[in-house]
Protein backbone atom coordinates (compact mmCIF):
# COMPACT_ATOMS: atom_id res chain seq x y z
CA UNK A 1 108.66 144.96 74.49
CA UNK A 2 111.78 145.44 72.98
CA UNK A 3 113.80 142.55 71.05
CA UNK A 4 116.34 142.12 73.70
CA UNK A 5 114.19 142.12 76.37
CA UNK A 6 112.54 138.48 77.90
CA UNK A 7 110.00 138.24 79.85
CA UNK A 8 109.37 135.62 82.43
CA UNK A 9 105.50 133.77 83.52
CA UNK A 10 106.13 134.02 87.31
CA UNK A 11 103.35 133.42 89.66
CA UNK A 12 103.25 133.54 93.33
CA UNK A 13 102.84 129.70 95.40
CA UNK A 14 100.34 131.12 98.03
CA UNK A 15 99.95 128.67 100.89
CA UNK A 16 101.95 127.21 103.38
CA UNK A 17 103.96 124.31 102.78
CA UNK A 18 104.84 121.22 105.31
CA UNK A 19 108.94 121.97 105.78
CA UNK A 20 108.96 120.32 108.91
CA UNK A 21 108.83 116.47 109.05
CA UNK A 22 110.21 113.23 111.11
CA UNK A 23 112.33 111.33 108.02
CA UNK A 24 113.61 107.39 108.23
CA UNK A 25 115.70 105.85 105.56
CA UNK A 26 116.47 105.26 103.20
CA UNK A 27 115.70 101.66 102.53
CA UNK A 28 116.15 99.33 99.58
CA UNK A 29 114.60 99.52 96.77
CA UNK A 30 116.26 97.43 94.23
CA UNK A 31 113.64 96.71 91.55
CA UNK A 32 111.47 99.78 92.31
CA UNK A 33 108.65 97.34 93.71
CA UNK A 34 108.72 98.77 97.38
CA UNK A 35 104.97 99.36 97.66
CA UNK A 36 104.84 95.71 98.32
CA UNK A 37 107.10 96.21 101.33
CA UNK A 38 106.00 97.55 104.82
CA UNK A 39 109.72 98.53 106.53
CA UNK A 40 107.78 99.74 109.18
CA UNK A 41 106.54 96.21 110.73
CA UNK A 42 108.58 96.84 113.76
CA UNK A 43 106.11 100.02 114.69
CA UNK A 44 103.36 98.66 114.00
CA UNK A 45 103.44 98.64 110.20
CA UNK A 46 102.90 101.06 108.02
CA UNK A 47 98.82 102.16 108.56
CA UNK A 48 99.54 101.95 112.37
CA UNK A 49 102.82 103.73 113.23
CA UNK A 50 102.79 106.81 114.85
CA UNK A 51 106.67 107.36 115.28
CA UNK A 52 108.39 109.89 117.55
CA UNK A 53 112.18 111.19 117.03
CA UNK A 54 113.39 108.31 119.81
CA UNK A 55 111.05 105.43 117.65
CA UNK A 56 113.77 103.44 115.74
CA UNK A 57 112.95 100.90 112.61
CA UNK A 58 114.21 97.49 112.78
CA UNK A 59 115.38 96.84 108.87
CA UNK A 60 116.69 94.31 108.52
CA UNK A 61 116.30 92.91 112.13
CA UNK A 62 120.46 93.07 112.93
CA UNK A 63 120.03 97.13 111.90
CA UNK A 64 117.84 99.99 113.58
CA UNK A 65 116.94 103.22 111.94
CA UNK A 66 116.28 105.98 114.05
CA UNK A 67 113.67 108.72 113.25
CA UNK A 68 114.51 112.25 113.03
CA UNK A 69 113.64 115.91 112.70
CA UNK A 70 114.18 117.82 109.16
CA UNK A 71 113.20 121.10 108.53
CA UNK A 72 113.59 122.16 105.22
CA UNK A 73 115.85 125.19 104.33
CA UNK A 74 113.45 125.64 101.14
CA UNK A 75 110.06 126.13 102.26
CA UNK A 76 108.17 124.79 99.44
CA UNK A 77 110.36 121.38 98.88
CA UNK A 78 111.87 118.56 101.02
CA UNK A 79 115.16 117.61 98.79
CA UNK A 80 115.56 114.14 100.09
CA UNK A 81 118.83 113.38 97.68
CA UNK A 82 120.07 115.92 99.53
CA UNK A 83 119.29 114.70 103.05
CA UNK A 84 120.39 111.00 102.43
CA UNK A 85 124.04 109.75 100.95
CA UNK A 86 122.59 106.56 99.72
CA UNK A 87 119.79 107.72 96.89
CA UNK A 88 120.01 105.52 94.17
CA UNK A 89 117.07 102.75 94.10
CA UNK A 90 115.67 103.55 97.84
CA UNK A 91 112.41 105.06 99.50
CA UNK A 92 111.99 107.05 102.81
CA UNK A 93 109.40 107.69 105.06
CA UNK A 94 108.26 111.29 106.36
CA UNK A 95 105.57 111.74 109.58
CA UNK A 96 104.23 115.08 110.95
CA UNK A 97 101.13 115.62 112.75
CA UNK A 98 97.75 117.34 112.14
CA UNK A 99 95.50 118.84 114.84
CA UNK A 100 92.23 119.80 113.73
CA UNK A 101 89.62 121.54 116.33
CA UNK A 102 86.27 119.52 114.62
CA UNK A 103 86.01 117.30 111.66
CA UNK A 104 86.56 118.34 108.77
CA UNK A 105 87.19 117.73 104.83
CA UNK A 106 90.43 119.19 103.97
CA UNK A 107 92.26 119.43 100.08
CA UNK A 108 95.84 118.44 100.68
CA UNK A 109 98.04 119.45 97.05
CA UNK A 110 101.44 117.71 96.66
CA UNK A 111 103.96 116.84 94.24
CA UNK A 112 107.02 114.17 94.15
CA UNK A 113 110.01 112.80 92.51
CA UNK A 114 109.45 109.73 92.22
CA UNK A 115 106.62 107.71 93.45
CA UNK A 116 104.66 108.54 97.11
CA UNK A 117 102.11 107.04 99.23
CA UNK A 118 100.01 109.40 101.15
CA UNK A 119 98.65 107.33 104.53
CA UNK A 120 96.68 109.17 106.88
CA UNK A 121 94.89 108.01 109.89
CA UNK A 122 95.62 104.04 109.19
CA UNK A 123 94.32 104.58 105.52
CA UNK A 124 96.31 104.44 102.51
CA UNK A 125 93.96 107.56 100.35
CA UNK A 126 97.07 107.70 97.27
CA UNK A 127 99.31 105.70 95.28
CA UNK A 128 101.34 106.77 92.85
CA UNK A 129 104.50 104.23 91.57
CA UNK A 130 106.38 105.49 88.40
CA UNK A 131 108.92 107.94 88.05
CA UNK A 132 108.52 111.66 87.32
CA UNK A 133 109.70 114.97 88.04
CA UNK A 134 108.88 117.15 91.24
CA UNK A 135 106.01 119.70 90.23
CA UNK A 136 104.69 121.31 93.72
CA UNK A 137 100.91 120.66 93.78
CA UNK A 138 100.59 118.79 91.04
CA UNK A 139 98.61 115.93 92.84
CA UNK A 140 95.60 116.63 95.63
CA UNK A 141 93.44 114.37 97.78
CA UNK A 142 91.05 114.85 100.77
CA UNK A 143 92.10 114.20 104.23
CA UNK A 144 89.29 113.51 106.56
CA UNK A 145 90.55 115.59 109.81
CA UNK A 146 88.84 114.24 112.76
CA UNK A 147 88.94 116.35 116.21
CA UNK A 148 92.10 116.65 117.65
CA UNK A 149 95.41 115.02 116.01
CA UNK A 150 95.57 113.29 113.26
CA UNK A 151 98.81 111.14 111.86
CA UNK A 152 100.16 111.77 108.25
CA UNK A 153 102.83 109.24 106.79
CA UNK A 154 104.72 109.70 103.21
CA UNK A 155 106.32 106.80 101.85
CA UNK A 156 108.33 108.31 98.97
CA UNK A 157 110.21 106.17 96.43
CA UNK A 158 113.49 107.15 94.12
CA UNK A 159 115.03 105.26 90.96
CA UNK A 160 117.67 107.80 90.91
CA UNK A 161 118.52 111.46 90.15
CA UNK A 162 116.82 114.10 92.15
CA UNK A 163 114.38 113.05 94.77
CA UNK A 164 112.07 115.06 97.03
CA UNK A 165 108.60 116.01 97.53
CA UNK A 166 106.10 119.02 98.39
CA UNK A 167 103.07 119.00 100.36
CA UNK A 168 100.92 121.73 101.82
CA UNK A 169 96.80 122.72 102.56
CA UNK A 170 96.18 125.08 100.30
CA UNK A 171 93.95 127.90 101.44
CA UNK A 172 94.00 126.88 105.84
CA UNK A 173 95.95 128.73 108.19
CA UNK A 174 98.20 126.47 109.53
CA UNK A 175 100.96 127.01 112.58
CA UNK A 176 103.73 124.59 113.64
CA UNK A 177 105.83 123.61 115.62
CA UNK A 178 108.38 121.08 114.42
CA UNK A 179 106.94 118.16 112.93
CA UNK A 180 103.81 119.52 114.61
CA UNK A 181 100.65 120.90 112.64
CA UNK A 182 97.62 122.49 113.80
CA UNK A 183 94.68 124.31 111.33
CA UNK A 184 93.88 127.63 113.14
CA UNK A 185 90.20 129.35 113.05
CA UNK A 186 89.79 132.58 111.33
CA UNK A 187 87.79 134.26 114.14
C-alpha cells in the first residue's frame, strides 16, 4: 500500500432489519426515570397493548396521542430525533408484529441511543437505562415466537442528542408488510 493511500475495515450488515414500525410520542422524560412510567395505561398498559394506527394514548388525560406508521428511509436505523420535534429528555414507543408458523426460539440483535425496553408477548425480556451511542446489533435476546402473531413493543428513551434504534433477526427470512412481520420457511 502506498503512503497516500487509506484503507477502510468495511464489512457487510447481512440480515434484514425492522424499518417498518407503529411510533407514539414522544413523552416526558424529565429526570430520565421513565421506566417507572407506563404512558400506555389507557391501552391496556404497557405488557398488554396491542395498538393499531387508529389506537390513540391518553397522556396526560386532557391530550391523546395517536399511533402511526414510519418506515424508515435507512434500512438499518429508525432516527427518532429525526421523526419527532420535541427530543430533548423524552421516550417513544415503537409496535410491529411477528407471525411465526410454529414455536420457535428466535435471536433478535439490536442497538439504541439511549436506553430501550424490549416487551414481547406481555413480557418485559430487556432493560437497558443509561445513555450510549447507537451501535446496530450490539445487544441480542431470545424471543419465544409462538404460532401465529406475536406483539413486539420498544420503549426507547433519549437525554438528548441523537436518538434512534436498530433491530432485526439475524439469519430468518423475514417479509413485511408495513408494520407487519412474518418468518418465512426455507422449503
Amino acid at each position: 500500500m502506498r503512503d497516500d493511500q487509506v484503507r477502510l475495515a468495511i464489512t457487510e450488515i447481512n440480515g434484514n432489519y425492522f424499518s417498518s414500525w407503529l411510533l407514539c410520542g414522544p413523552f416526558p422524560n424529565p429526570l430520565y426515570s421513565g421506566e417507572s412510567v407506563d404512558y400506555l395505561a389507557s391501552l391496556g398498559g404497557e405488557l398488554q397493548a396491542h395498538p393499531t394506527v387508529w389506537s390513540e394514548v391518553e397522556w396526560p388525560a386532557e391530550k391523546r396521542i395517536r399511533w402511526w406508521k414510519y418506515t424508515s428511509p435507512v434500512p438499518s436505523v429508525v432516527d427518532l430525533a429525526k421523526i419527532f420535534d420535541e427530543n430533548t429528555r423524552v421516550l417513544a414507543y415503537a409496535f410491529c408484529q411477528i407471525e411465526s408458523s410454529h414455536e420457535q426460539m428466535v435471536k433478535a440483535t439490536f442497538g439504541s441511543n439511549d436506553g430501550i425496553e424490549i416487551i414481547f408477548n406481555g413480557q418485559r425480556l430487556f432493560s437497558y437505562h443509561a445513555k450510549r451511542n447507537l451501535m446496530p446489533d450490539e445487544d441480542q435476546v431470545m424471543l419465544p415466537l409462538k404460532p401465529g402473531v406475536n406483539h413486539l413493543l420498544l420503549k426507547m428513551f433519549q437525554g438528548k442528542g441523537d436518538w434512534g434504534f436498530s433491530f432485526r433477526l439475524p439469519g430468518l427470512k423475514i417479509r413485511n408488510h408495513e408494520h407487519k412481520y412474518r418468518i418465512e420457511m426455507d422449503l
